[in-house]
PDB file of N, CA and C in Angstrom:
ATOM      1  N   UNK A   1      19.338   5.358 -12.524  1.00  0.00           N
ATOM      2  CA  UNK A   1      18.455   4.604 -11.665  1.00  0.00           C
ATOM      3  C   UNK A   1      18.917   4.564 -10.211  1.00  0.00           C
ATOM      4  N   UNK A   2      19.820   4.244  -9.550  1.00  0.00           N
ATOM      5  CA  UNK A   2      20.591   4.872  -8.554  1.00  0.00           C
ATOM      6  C   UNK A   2      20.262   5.396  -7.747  1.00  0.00           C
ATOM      7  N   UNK A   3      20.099   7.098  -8.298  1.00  0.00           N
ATOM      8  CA  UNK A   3      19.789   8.014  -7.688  1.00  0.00           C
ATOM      9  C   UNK A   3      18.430   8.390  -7.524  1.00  0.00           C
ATOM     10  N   UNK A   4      17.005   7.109  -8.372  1.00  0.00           N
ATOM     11  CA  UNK A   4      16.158   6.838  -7.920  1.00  0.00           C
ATOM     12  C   UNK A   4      16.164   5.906  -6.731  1.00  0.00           C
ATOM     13  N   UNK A   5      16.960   5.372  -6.337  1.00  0.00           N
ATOM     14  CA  UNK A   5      16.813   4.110  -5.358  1.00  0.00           C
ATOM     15  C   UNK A   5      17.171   4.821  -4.138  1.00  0.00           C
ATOM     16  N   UNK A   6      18.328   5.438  -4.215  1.00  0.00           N
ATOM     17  CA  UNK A   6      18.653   6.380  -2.812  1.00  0.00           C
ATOM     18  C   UNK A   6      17.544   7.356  -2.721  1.00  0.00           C
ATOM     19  N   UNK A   7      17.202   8.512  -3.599  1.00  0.00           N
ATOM     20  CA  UNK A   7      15.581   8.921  -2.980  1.00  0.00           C
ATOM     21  C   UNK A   7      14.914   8.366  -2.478  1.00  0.00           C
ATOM     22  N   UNK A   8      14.248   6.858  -3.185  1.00  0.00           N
ATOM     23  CA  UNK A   8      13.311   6.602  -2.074  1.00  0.00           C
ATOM     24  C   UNK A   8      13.938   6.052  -1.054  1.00  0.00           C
ATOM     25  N   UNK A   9      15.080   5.265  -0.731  1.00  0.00           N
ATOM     26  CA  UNK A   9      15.898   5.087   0.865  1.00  0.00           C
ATOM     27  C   UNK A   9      15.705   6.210   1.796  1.00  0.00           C
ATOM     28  N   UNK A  10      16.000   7.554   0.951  1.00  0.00           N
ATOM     29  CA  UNK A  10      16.008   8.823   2.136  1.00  0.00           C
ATOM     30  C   UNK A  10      14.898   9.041   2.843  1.00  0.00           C
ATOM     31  N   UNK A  11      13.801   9.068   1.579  1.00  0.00           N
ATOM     32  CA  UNK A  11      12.496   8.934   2.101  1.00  0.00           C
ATOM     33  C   UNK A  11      12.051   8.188   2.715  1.00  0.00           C
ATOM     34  N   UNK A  12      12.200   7.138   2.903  1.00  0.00           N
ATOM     35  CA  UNK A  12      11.524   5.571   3.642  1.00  0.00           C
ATOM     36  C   UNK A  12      12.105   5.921   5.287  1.00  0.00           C
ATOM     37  N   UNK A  13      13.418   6.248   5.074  1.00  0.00           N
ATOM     38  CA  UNK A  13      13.898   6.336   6.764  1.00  0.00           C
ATOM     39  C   UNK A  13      13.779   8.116   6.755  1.00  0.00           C
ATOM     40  N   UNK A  14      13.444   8.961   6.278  1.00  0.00           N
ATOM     41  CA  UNK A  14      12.761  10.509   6.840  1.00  0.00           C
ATOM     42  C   UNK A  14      11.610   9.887   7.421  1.00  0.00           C
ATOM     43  N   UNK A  15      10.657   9.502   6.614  1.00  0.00           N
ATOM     44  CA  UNK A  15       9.162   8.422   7.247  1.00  0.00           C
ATOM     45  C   UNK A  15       9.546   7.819   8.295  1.00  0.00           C
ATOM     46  N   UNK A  16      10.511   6.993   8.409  1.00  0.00           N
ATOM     47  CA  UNK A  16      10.506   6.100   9.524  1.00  0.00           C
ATOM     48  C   UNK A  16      10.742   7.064  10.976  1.00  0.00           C
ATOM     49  N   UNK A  17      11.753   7.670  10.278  1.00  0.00           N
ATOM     50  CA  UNK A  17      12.252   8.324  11.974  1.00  0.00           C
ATOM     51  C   UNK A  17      11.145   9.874  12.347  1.00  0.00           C
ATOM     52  N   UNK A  18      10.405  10.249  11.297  1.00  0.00           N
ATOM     53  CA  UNK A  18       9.631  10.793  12.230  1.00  0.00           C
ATOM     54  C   UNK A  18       8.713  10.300  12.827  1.00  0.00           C
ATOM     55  N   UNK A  19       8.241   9.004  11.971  1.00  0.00           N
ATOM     56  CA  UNK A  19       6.776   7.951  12.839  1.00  0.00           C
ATOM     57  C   UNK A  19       7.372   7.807  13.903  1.00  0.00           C
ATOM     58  N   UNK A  20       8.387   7.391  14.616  1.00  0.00           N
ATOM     59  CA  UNK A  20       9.687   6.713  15.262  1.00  0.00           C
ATOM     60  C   UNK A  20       9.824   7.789  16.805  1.00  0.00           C
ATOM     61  N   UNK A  21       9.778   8.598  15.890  1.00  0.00           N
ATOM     62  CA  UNK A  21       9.608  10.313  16.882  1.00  0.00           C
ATOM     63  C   UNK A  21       8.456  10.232  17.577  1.00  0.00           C
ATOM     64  N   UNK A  22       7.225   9.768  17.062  1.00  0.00           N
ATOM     65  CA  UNK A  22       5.824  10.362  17.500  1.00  0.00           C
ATOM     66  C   UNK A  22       5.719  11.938  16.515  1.00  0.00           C
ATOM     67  N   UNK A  23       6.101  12.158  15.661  1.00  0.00           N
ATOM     68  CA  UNK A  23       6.013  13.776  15.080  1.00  0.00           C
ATOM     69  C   UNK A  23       5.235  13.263  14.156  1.00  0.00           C
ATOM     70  N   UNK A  24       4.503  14.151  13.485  1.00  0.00           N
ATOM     71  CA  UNK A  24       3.680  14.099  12.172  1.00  0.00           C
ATOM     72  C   UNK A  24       4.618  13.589  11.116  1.00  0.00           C
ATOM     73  N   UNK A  25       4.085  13.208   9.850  1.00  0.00           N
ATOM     74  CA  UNK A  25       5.002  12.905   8.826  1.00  0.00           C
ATOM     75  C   UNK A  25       4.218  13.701   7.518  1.00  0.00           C
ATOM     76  N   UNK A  26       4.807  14.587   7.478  1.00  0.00           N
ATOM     77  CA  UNK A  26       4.312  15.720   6.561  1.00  0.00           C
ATOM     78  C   UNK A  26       5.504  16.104   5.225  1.00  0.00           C
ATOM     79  N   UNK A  27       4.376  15.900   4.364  1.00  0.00           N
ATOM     80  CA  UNK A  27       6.026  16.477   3.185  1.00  0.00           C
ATOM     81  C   UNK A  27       6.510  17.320   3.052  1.00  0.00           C
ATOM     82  N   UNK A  28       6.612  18.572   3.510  1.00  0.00           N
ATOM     83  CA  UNK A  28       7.527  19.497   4.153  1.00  0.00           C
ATOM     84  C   UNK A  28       8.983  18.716   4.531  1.00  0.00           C
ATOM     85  N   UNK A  29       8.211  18.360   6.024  1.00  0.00           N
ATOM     86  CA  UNK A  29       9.482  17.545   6.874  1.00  0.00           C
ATOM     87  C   UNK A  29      10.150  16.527   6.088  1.00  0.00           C
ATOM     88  N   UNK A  30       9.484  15.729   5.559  1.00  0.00           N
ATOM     89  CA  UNK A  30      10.410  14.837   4.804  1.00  0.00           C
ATOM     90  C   UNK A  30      10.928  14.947   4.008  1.00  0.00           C
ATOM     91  N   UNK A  31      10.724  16.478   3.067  1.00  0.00           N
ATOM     92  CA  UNK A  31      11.097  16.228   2.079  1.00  0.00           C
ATOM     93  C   UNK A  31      12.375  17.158   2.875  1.00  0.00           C
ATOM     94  N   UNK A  32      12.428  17.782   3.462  1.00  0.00           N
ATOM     95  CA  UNK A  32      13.776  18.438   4.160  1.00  0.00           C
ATOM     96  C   UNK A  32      14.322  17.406   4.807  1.00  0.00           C
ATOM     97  N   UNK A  33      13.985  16.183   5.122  1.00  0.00           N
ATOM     98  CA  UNK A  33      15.018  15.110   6.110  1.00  0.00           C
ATOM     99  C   UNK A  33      15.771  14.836   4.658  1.00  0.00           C
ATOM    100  N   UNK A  34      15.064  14.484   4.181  1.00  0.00           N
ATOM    101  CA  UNK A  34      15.692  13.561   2.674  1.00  0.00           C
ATOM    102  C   UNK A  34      16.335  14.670   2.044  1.00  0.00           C
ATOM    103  N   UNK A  35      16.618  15.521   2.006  1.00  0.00           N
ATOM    104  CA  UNK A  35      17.050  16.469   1.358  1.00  0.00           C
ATOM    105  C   UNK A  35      17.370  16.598   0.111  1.00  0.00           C
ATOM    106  N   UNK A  36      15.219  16.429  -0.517  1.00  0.00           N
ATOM    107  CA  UNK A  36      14.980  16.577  -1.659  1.00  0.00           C
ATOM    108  C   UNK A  36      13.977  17.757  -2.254  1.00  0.00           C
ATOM    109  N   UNK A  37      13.289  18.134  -3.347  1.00  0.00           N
ATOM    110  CA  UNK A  37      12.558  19.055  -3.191  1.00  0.00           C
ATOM    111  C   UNK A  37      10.976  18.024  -2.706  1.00  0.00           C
ATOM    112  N   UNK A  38      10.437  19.279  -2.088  1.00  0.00           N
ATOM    113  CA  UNK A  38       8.967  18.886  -1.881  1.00  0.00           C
ATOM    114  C   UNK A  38       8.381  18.697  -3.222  1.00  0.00           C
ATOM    115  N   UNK A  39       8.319  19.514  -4.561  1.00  0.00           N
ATOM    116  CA  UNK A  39       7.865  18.876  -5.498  1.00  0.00           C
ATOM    117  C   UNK A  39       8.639  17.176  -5.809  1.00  0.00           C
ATOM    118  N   UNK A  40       9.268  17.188  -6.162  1.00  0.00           N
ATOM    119  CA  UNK A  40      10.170  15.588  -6.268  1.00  0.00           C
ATOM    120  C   UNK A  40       8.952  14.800  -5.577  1.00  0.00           C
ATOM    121  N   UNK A  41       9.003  15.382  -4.097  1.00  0.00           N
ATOM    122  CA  UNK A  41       7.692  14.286  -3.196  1.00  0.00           C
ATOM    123  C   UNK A  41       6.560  14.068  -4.061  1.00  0.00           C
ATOM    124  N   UNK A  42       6.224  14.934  -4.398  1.00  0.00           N
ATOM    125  CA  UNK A  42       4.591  15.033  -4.738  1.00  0.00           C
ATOM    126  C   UNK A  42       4.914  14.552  -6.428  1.00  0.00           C
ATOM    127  N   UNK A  43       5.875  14.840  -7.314  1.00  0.00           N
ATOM    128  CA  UNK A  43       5.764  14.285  -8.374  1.00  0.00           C
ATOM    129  C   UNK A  43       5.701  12.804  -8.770  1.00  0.00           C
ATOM    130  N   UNK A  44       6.772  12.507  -8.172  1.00  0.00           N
ATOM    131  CA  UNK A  44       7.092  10.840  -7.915  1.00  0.00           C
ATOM    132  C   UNK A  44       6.001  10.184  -7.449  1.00  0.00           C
ATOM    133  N   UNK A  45       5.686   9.766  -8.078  1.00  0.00           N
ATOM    134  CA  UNK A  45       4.276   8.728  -7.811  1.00  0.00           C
ATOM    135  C   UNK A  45       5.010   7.495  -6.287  1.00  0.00           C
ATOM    136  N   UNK A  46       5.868   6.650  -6.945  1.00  0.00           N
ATOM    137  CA  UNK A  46       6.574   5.950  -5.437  1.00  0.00           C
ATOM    138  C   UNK A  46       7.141   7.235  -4.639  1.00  0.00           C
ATOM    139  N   UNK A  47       7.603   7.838  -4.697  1.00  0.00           N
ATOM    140  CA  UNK A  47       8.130   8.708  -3.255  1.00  0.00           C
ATOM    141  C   UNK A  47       6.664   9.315  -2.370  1.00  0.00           C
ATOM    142  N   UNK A  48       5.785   9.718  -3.419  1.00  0.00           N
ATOM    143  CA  UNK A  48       4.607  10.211  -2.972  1.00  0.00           C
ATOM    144  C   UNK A  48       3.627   9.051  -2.019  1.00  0.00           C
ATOM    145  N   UNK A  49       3.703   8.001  -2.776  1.00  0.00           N
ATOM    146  CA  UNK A  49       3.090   6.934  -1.882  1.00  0.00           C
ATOM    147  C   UNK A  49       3.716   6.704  -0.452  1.00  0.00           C
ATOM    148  N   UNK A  50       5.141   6.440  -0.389  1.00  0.00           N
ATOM    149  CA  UNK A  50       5.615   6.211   0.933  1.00  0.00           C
ATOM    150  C   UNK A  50       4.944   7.288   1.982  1.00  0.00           C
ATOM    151  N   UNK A  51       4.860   8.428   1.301  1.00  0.00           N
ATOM    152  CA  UNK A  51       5.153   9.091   2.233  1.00  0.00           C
ATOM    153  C   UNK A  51       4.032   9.386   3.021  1.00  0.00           C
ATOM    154  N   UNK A  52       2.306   9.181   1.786  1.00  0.00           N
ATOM    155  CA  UNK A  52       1.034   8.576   2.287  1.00  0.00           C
ATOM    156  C   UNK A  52       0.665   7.671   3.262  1.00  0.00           C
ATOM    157  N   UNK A  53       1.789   6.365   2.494  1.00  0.00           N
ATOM    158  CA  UNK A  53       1.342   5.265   3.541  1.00  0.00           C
ATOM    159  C   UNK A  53       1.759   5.576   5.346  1.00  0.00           C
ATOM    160  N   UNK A  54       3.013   6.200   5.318  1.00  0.00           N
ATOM    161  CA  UNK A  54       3.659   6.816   6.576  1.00  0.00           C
ATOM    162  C   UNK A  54       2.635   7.389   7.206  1.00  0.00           C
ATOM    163  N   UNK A  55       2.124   8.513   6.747  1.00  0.00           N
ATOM    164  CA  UNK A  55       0.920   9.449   7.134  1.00  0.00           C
ATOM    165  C   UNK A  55      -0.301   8.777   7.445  1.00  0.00           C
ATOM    166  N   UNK A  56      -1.248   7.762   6.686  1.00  0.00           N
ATOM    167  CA  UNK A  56      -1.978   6.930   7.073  1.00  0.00           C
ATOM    168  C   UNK A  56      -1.731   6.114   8.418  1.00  0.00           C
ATOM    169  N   UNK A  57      -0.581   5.184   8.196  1.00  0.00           N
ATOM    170  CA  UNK A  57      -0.553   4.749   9.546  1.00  0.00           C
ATOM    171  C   UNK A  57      -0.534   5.465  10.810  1.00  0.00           C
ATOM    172  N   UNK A  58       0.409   6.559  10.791  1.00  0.00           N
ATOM    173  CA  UNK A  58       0.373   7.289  12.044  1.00  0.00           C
ATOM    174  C   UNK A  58      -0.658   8.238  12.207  1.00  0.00           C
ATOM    175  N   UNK A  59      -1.818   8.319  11.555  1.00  0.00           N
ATOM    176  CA  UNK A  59      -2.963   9.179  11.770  1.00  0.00           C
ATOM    177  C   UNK A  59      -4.158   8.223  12.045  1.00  0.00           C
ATOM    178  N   UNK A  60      -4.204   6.911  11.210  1.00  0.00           N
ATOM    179  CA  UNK A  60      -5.386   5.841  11.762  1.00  0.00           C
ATOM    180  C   UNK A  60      -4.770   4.689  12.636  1.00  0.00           C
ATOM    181  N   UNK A  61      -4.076   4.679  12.732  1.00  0.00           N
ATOM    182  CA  UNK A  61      -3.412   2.862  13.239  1.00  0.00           C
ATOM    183  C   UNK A  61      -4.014   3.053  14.867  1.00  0.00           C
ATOM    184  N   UNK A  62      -4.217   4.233  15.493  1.00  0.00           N
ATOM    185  CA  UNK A  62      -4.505   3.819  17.037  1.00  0.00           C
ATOM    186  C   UNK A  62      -5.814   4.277  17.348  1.00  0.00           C
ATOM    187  N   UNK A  63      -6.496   4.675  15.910  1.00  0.00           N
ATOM    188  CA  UNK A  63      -8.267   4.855  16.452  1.00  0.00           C
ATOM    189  C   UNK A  63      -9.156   4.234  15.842  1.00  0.00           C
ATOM    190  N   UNK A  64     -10.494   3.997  16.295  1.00  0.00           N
ATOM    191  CA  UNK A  64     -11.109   3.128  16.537  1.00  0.00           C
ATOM    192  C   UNK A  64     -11.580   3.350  15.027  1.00  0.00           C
ATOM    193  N   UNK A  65     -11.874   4.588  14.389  1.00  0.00           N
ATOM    194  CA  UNK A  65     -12.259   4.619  13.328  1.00  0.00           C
ATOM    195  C   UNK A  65     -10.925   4.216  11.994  1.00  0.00           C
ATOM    196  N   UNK A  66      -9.656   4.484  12.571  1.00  0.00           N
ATOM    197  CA  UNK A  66      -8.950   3.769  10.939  1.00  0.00           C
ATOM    198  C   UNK A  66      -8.726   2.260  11.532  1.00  0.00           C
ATOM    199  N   UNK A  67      -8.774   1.886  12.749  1.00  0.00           N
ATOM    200  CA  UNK A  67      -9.583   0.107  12.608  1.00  0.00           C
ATOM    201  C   UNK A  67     -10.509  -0.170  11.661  1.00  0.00           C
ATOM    202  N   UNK A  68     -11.537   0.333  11.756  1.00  0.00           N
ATOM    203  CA  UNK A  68     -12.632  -0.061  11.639  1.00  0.00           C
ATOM    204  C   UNK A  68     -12.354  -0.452   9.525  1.00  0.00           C
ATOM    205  N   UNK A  69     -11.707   0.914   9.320  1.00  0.00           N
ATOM    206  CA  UNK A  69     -11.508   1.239   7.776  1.00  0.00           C
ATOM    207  C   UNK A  69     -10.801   0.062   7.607  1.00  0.00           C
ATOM    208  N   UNK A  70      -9.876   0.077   8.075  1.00  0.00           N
ATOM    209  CA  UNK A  70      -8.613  -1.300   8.058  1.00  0.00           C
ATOM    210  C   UNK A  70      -9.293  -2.627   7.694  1.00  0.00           C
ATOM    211  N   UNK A  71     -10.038  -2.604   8.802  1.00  0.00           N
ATOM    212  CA  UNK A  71     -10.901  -4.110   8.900  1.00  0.00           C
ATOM    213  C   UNK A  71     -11.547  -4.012   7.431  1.00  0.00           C
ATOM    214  N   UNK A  72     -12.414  -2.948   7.517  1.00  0.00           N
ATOM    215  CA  UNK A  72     -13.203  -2.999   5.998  1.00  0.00           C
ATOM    216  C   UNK A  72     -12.462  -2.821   4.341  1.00  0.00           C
ATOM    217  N   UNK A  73     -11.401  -2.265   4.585  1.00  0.00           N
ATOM    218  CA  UNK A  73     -10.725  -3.026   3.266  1.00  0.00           C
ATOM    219  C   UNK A  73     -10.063  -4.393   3.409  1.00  0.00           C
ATOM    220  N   UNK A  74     -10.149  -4.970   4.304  1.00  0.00           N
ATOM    221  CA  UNK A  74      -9.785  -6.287   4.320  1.00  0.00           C
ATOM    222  C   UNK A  74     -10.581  -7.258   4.140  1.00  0.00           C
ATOM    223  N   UNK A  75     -11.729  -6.856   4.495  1.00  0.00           N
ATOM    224  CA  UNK A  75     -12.577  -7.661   4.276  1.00  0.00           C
ATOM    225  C   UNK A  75     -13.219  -7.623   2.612  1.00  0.00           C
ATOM    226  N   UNK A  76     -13.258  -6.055   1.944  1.00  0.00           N
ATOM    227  CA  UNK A  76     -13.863  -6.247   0.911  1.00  0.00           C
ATOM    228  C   UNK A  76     -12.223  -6.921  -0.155  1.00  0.00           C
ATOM    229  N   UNK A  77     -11.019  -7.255   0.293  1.00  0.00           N
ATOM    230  CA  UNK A  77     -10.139  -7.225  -0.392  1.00  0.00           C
ATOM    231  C   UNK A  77     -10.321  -8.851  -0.395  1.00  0.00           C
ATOM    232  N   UNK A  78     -10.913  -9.655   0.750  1.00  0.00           N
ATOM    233  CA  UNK A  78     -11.372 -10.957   1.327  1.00  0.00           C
ATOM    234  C   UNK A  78     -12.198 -11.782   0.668  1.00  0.00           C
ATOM    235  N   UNK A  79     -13.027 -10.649   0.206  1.00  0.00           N
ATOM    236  CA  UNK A  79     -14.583 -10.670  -0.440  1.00  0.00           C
ATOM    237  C   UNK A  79     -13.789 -11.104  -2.047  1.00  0.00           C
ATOM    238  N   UNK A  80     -13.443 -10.050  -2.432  1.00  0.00           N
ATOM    239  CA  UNK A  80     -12.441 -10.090  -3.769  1.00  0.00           C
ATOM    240  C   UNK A  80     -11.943 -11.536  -4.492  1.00  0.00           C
ATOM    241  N   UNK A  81     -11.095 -11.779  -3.084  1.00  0.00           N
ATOM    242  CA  UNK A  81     -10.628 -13.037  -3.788  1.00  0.00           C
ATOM    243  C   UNK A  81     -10.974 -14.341  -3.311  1.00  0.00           C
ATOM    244  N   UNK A  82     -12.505 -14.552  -2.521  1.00  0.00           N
ATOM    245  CA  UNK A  82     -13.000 -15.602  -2.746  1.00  0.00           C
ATOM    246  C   UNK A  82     -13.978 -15.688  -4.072  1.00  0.00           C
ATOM    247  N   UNK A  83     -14.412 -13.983  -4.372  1.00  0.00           N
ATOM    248  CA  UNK A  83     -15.252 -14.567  -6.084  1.00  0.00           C
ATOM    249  C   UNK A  83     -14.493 -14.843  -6.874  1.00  0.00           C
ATOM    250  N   UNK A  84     -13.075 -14.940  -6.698  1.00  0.00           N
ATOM    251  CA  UNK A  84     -12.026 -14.858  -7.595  1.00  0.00           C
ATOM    252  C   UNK A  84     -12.177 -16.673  -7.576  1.00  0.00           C
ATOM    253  N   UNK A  85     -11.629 -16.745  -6.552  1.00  0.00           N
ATOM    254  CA  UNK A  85     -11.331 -18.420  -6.261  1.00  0.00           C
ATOM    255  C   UNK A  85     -12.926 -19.092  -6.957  1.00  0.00           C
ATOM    256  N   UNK A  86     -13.962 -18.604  -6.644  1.00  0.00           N
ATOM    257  CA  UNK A  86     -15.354 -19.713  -7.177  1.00  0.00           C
ATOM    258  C   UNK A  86     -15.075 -19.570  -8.732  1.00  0.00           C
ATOM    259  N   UNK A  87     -14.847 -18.061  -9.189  1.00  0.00           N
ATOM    260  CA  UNK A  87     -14.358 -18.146 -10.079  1.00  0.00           C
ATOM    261  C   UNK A  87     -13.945 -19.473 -11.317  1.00  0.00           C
ATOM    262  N   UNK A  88     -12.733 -19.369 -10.511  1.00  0.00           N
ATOM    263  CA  UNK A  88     -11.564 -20.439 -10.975  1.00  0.00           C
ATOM    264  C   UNK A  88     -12.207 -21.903 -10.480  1.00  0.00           C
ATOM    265  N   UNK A  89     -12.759 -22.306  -9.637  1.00  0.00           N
ATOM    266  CA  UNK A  89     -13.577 -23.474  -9.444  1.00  0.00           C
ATOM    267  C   UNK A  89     -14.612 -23.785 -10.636  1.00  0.00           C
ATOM    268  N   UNK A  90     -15.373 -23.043 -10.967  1.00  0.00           N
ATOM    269  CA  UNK A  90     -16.214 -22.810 -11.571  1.00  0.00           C
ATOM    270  C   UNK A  90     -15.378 -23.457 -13.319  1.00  0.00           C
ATOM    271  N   UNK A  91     -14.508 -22.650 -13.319  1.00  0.00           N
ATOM    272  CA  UNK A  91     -13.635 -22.679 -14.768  1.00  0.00           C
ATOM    273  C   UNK A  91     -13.700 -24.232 -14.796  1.00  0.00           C
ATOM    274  N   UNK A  92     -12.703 -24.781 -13.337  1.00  0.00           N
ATOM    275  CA  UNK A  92     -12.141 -26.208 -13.541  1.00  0.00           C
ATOM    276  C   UNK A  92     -12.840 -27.130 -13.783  1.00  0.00           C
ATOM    277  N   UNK A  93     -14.149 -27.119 -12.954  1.00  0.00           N
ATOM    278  CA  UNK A  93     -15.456 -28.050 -13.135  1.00  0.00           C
ATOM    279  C   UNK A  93     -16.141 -27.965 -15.236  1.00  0.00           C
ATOM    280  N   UNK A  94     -16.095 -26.676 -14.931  1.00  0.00           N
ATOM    281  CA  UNK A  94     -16.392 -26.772 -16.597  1.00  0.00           C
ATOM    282  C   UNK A  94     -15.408 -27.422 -17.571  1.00  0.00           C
ATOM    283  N   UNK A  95     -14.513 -27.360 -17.409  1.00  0.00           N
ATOM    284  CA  UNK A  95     -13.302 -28.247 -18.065  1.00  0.00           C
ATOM    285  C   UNK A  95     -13.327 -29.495 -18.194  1.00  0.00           C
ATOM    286  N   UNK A  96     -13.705 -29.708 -16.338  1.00  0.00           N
ATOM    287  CA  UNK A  96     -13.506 -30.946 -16.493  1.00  0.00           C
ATOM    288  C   UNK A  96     -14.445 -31.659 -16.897  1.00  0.00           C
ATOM    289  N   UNK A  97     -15.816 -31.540 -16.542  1.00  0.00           N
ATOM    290  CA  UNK A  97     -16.936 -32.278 -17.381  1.00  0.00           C
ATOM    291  C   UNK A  97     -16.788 -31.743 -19.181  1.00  0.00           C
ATOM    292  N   UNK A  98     -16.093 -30.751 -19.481  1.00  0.00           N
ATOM    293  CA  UNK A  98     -15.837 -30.797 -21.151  1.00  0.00           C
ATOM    294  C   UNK A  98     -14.368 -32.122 -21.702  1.00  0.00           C
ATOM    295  N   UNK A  99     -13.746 -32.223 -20.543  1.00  0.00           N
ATOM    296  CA  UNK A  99     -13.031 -33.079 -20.797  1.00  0.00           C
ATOM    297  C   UNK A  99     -13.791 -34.502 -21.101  1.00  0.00           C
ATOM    298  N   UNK A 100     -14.195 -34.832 -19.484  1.00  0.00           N
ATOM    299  CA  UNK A 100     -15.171 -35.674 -19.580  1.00  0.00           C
ATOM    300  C   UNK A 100     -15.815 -36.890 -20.666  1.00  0.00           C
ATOM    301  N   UNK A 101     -16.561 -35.601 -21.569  1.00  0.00           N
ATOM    302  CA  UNK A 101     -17.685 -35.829 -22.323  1.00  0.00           C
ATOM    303  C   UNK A 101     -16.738 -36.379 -23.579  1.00  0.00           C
ATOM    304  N   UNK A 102     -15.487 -35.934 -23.648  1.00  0.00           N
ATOM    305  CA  UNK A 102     -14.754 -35.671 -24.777  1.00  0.00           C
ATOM    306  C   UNK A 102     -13.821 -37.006 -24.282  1.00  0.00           C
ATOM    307  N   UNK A 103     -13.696 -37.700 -23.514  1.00  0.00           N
ATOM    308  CA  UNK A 103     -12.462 -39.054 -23.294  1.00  0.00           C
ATOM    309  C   UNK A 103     -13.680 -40.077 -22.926  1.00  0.00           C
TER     310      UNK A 103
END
């Protein structure tokens, strides 16, 4: 397990210091900073994600269109967990008038 934890360390700061750079963050490059194989990148479900999320930010974070995306999963993630919350309102009120009826 270990030598899963230091992979993704290598990877997290290959990501960091090329975002850091202004350079692309491509798995090529990272997977040569980290000096792992490029498959490893792409197999590893967590190494593969970092190295997405890296790439996402530094390709949308300063235009108007991965704002816009940004905003809109936040909002439907917003959306999410207020039906969640009426949800659970919904539950308590029923409870409690079953309590209610029942004391």
């Amino acid at each position: 397990m270990p030598a899963d934890r230091d992979e993704l360390a290598w990877v997290e700061a290959a990501c960091a210091k090329l975002a850091a750079a202004g350079q692309p963050v491509t798995f090529a490059e990272v997977a040569a900073r980290a000096r792992i194989s490029r498959t490893t990148l792409y197999r590893r479900a967590d190494l593969r994600a970092v190295v997405e999320e890296h790439r996402a930010r530094g390709q949308d974070a300063s235009t108007l269109t991965g704002l816009a995306v940004q905003i809109d999963q936040l909002r439907r993630s917003l959306e999410a967990v207020a039906a969640k919350v009426r949800r659970h309102e919904e539950t308590i009120r029923r409870l409690e008038r079953a309590r209610r009826k029942r004391g």
